[in-house]
N, C-alpha and C. Protein backbone atom coordinates (compact mmCIF):
# COMPACT_ATOMS: atom_id res chain seq x y z
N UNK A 1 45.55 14.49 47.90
CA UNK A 1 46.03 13.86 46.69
C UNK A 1 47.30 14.58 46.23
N UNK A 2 48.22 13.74 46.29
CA UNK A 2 49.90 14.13 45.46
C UNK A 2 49.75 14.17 44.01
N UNK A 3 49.82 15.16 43.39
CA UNK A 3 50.50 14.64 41.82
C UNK A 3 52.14 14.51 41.36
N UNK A 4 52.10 13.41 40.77
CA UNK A 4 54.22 13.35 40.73
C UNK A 4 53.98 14.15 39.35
N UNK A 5 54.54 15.32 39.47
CA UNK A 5 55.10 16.21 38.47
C UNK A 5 55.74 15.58 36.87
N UNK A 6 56.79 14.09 37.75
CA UNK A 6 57.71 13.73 36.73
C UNK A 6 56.90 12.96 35.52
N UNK A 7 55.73 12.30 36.53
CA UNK A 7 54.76 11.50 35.95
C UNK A 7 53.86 12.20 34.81
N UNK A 8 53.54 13.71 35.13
CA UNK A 8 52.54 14.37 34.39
C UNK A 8 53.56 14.66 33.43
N UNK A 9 54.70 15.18 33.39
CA UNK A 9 55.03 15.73 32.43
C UNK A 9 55.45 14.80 31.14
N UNK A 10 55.55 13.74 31.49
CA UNK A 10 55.74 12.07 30.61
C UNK A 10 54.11 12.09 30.05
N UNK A 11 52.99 12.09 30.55
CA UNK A 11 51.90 12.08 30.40
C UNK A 11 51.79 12.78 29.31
N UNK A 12 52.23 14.73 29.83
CA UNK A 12 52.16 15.50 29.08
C UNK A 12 53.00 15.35 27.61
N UNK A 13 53.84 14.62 27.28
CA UNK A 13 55.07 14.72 26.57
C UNK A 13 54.25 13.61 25.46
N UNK A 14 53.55 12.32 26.10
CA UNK A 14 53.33 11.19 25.42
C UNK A 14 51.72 12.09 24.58
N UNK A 15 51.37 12.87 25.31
CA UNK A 15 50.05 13.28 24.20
C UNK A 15 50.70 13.76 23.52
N UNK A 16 51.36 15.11 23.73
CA UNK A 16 52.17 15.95 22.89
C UNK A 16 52.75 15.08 21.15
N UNK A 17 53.19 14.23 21.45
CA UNK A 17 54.00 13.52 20.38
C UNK A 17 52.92 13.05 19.61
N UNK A 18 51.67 11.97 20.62
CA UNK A 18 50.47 11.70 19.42
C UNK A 18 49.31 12.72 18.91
N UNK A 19 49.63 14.09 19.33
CA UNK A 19 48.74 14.64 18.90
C UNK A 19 49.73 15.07 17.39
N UNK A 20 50.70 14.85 17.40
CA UNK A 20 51.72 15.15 15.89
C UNK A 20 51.53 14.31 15.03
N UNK A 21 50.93 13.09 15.53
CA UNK A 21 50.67 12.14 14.75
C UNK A 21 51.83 11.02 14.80
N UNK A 22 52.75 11.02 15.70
CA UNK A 22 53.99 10.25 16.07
C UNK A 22 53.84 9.15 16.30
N UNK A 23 54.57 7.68 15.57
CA UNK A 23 53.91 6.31 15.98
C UNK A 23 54.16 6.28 17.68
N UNK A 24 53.79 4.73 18.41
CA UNK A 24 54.11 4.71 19.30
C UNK A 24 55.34 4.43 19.49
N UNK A 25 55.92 3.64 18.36
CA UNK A 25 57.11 3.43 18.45
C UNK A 25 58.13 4.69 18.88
N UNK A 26 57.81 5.42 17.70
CA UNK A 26 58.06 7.16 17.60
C UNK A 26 58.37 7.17 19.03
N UNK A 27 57.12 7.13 19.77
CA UNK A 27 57.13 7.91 21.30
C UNK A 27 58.08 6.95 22.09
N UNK A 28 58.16 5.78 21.96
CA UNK A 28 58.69 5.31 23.17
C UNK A 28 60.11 5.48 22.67
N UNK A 29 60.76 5.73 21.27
CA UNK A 29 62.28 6.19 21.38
C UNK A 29 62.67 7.58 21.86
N UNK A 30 61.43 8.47 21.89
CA UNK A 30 61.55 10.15 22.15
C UNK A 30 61.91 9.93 23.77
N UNK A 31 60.47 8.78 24.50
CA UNK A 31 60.75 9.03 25.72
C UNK A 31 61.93 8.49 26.39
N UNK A 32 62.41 7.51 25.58
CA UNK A 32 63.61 6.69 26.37
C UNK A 32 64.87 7.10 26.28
N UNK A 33 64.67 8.40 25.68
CA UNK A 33 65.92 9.60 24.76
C UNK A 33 66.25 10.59 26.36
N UNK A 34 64.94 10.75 27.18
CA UNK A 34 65.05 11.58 28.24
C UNK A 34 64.70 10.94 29.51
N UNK A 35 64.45 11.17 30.57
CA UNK A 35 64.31 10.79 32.07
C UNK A 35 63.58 9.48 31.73
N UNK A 36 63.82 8.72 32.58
CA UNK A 36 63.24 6.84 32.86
C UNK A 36 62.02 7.37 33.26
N UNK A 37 61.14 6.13 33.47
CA UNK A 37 60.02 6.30 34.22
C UNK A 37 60.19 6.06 35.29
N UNK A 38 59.59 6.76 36.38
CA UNK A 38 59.57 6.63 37.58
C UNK A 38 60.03 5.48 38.58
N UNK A 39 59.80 4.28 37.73
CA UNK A 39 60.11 2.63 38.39
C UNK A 39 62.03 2.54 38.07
N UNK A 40 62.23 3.63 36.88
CA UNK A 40 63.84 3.24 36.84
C UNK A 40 63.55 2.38 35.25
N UNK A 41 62.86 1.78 34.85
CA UNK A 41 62.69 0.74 33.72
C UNK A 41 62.61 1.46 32.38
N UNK A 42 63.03 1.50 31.37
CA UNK A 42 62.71 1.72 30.09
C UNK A 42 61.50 1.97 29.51
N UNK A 43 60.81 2.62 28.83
CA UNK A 43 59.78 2.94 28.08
C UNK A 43 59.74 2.07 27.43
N UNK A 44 58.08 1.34 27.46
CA UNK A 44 57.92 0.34 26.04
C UNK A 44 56.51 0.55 25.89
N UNK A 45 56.50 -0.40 24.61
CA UNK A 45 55.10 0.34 23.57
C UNK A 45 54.16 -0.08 24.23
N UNK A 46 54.12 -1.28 24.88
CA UNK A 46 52.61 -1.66 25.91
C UNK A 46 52.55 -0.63 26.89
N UNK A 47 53.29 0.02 27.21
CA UNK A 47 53.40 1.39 28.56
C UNK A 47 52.75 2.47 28.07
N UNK A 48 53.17 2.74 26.73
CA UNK A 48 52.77 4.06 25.82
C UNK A 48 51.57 3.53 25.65
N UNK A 49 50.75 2.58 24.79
CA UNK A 49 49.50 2.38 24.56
C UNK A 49 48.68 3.08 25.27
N UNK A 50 48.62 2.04 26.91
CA UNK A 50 47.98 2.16 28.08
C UNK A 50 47.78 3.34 27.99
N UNK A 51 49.02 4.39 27.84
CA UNK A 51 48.67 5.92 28.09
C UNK A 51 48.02 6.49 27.40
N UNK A 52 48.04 6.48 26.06
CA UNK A 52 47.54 6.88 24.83
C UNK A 52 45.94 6.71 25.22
N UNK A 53 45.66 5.28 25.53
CA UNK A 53 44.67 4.86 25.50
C UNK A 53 43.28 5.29 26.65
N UNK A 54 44.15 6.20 27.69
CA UNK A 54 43.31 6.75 28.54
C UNK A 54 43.70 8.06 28.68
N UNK A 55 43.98 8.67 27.69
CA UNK A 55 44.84 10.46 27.29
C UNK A 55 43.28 10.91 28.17
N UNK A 56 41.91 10.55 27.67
CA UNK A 56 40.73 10.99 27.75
C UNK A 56 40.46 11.21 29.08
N UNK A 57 41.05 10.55 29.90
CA UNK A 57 40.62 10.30 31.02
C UNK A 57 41.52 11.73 32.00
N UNK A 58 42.83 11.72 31.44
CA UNK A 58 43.64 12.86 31.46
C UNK A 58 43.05 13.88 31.41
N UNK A 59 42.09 14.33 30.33
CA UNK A 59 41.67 15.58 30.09
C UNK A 59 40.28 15.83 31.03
N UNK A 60 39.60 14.96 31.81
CA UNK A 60 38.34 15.61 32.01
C UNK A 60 38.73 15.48 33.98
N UNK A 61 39.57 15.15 34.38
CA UNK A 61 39.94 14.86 36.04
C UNK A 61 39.11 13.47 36.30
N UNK A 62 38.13 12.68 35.73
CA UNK A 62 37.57 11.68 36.40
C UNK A 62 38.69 9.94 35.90
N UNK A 63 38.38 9.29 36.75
CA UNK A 63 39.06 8.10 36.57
C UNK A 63 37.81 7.05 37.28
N UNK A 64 37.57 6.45 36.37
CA UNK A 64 36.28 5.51 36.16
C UNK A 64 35.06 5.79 36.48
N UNK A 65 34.52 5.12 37.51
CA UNK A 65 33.49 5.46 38.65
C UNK A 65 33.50 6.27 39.69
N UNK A 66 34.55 6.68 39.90
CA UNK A 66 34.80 7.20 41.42
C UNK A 66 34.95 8.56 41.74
N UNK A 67 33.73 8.56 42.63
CA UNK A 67 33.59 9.83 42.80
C UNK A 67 34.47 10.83 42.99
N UNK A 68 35.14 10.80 43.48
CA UNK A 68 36.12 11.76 43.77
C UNK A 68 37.08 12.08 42.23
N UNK A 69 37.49 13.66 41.94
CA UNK A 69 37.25 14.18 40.88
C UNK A 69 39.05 14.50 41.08
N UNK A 70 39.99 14.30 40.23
CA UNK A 70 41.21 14.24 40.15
C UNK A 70 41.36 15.56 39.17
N UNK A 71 42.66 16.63 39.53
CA UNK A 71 42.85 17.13 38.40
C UNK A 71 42.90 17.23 37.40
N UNK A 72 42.45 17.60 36.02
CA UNK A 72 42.71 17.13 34.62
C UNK A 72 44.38 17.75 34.34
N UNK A 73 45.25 17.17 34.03
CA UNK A 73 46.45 17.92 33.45
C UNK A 73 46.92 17.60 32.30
N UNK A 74 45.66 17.19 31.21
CA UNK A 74 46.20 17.76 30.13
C UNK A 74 44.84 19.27 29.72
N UNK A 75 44.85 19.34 28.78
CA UNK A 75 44.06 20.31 28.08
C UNK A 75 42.66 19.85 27.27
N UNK A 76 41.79 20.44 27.39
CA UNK A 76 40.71 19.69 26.47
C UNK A 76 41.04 19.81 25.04
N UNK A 77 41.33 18.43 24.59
CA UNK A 77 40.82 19.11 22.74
C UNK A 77 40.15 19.92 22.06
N UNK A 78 40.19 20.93 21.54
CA UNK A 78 39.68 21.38 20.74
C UNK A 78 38.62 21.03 19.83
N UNK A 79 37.50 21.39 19.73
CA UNK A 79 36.24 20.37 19.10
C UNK A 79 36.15 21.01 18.00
């Protein structure tokens, strides 16, 4: 398994901003301020959601059902 670096650190950048409490809007002008996404295309708020919306999935390495156990690269929240 590859991880794209450029990808995590967008990952990393898009929690970063909502853990400040930053709209999405917020985020998608921060991200479109620095490097494109990977496809070359602009940041938009249905892109950010999606991410937002599975940050969780980020933090524990699993992605749905499947067995096989992916790095986590963000950090666990704090409880």
């Amino acid at each position: 398994m590859v991880i794209d670096e450029q990808n995590v650190e967008c990952v990393r950048q898009i929690d970063a901003l909502y853990q400040q409490g930053r709209t999405i809007r917020a985020i998608v002008e921060a991200l479109n301020g620095g490097p494109p996404r990977a496809d070359g295309k602009p940041w938009d708020s249905n892109r950010v959601v999606r991410i937002v919306q599975k940050l969780h999935l980020y933090r524990s390495g699993r992605r749905g059902k499947q067995a096989e156990t992916w790095p986590a690269i963000l950090a666990p929240l704090d409880a």
